[in-house]
C-alpha atoms as a PDB file:
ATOM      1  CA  UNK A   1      -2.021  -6.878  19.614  1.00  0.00           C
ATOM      2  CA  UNK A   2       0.680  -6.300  16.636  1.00  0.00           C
ATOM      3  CA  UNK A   3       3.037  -4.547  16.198  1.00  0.00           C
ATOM      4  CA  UNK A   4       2.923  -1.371  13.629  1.00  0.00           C
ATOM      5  CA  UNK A   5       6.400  -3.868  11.878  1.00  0.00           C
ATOM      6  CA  UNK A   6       3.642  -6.755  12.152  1.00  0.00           C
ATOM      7  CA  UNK A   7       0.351  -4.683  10.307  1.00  0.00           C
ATOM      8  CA  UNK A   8       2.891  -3.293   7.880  1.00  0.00           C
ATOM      9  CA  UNK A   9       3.818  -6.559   6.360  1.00  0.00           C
ATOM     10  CA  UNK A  10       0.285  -7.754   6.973  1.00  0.00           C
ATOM     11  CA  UNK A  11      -1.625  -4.858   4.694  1.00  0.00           C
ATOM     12  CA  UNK A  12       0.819  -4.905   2.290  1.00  0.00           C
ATOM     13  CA  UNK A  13       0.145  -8.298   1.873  1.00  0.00           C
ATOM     14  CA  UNK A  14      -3.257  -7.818   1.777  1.00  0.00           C
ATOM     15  CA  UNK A  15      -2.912  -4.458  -0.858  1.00  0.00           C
ATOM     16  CA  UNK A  16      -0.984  -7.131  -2.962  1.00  0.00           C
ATOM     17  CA  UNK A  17      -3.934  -9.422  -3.054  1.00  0.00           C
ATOM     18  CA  UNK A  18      -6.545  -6.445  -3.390  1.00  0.00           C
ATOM     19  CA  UNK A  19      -4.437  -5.218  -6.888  1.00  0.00           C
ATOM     20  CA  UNK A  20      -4.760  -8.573  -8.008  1.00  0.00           C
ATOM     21  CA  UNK A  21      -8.261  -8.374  -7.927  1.00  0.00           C
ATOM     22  CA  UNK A  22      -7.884  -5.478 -10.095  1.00  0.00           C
ATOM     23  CA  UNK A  23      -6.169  -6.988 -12.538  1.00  0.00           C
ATOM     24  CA  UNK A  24      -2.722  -5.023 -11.095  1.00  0.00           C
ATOM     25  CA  UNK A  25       0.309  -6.632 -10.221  1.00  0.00           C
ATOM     26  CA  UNK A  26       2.162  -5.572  -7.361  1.00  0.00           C
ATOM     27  CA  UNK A  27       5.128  -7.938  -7.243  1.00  0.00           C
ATOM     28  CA  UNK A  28       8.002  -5.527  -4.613  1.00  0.00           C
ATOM     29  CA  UNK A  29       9.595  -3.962  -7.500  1.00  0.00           C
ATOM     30  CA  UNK A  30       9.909  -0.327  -8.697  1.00  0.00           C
ATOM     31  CA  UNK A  31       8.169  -1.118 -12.079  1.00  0.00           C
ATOM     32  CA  UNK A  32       5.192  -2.151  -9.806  1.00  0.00           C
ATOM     33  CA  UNK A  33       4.749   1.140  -8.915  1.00  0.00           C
ATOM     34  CA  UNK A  34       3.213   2.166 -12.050  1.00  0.00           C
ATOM     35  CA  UNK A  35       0.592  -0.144 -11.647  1.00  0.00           C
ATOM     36  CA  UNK A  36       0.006   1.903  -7.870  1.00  0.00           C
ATOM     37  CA  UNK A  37      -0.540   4.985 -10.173  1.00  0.00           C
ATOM     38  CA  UNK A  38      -2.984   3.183 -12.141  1.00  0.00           C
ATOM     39  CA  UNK A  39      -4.968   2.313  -9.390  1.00  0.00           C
ATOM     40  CA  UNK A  40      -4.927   6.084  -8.162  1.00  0.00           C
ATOM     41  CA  UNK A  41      -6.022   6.938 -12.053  1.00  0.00           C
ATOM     42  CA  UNK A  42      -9.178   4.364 -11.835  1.00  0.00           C
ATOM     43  CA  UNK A  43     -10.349   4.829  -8.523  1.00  0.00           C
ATOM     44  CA  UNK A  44      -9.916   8.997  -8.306  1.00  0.00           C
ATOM     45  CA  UNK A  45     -10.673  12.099 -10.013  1.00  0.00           C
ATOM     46  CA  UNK A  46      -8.686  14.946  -9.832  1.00  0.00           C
ATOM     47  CA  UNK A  47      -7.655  14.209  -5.973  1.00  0.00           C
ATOM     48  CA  UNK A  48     -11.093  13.031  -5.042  1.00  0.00           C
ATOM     49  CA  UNK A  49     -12.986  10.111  -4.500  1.00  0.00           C
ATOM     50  CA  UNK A  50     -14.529   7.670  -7.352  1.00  0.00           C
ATOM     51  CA  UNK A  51     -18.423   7.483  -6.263  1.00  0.00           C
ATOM     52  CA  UNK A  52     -17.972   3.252  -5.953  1.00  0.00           C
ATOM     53  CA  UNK A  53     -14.622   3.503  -6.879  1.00  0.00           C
ATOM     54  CA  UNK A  54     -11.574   1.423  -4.052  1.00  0.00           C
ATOM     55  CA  UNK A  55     -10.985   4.689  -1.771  1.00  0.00           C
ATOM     56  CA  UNK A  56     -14.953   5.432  -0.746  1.00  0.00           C
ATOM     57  CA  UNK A  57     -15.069   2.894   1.458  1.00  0.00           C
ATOM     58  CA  UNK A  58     -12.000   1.895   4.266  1.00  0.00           C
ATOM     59  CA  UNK A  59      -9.656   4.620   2.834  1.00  0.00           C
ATOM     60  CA  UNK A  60      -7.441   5.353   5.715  1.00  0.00           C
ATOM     61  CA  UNK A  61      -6.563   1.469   5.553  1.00  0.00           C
ATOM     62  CA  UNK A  62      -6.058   1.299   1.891  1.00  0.00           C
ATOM     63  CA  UNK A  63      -3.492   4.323   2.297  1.00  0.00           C
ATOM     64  CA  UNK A  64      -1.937   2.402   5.257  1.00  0.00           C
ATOM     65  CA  UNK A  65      -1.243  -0.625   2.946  1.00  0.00           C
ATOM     66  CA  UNK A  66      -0.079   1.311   0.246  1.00  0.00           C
ATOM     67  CA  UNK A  67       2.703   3.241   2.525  1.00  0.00           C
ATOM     68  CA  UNK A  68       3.416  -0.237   3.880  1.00  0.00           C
ATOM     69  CA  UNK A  69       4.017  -1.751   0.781  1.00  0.00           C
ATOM     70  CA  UNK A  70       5.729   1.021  -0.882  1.00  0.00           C
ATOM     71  CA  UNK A  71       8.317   0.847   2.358  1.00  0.00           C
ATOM     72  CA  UNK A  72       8.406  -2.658   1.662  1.00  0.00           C
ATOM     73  CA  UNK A  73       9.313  -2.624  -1.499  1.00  0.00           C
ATOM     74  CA  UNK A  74      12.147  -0.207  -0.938  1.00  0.00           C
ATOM     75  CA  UNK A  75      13.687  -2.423   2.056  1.00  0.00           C
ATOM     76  CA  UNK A  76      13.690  -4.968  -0.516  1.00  0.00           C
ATOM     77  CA  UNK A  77      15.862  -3.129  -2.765  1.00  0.00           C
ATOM     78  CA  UNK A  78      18.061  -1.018  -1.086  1.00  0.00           C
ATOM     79  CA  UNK A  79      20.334  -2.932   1.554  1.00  0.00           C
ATOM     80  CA  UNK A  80      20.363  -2.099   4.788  1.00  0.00           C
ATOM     81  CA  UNK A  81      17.255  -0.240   4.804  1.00  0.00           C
ATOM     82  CA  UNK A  82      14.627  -1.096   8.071  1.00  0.00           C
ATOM     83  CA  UNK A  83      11.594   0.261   9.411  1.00  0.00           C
ATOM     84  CA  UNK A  84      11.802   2.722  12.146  1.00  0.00           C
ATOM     85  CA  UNK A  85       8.598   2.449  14.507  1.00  0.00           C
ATOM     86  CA  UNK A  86       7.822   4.135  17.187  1.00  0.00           C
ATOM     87  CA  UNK A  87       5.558   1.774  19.391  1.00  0.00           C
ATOM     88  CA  UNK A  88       4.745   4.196  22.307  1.00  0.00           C
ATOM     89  CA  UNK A  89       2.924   6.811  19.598  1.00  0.00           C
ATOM     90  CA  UNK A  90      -0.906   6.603  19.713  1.00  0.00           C
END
């Protein structure tokens, strides 16, 4: 089984890929982070679901891989940041 450091890097890989799709480009930078918003703007409605939109299916992943790749991006840019996991919490 993986770790929670292990799924982190793994979804935001996979969020990277699922942008792309989208015609987004999530490339570990701040500026990227406008195209997150974008996403949010195309695929929601006043803080609720699209009907067919990204989030009405798998959501709770999709927000996983988002977290993980905003954290990822940030550890990329400001040195000495790391994750802090906590393995033993369900």
């Amino acid at each position: 089984m993986p770790t929670i450091k292990e799924d982190i890097v793994t979804f935001s890989d996979m969020i990277v890929k699922g942008f792309a799709s989208d015609k987004l480009n999530l490339d570990y930078t701040l500026s990227s982070f406008k195209d997150i918003d974008t996403f949010y703007d195309r695929h929601s409605k006043n803080g609720q679901r699209v009907e067919g939109g990204k989030f009405s299916k798998n959501l709770g992943q999709i927000l996983f891989a988002l977290g993980g790749y905003i954290g990822e991006t940030i550890i990329k840019i400001v040195p000495g940041t790391v994750w802090e996991t906590d393995e033993s919490d369900p």
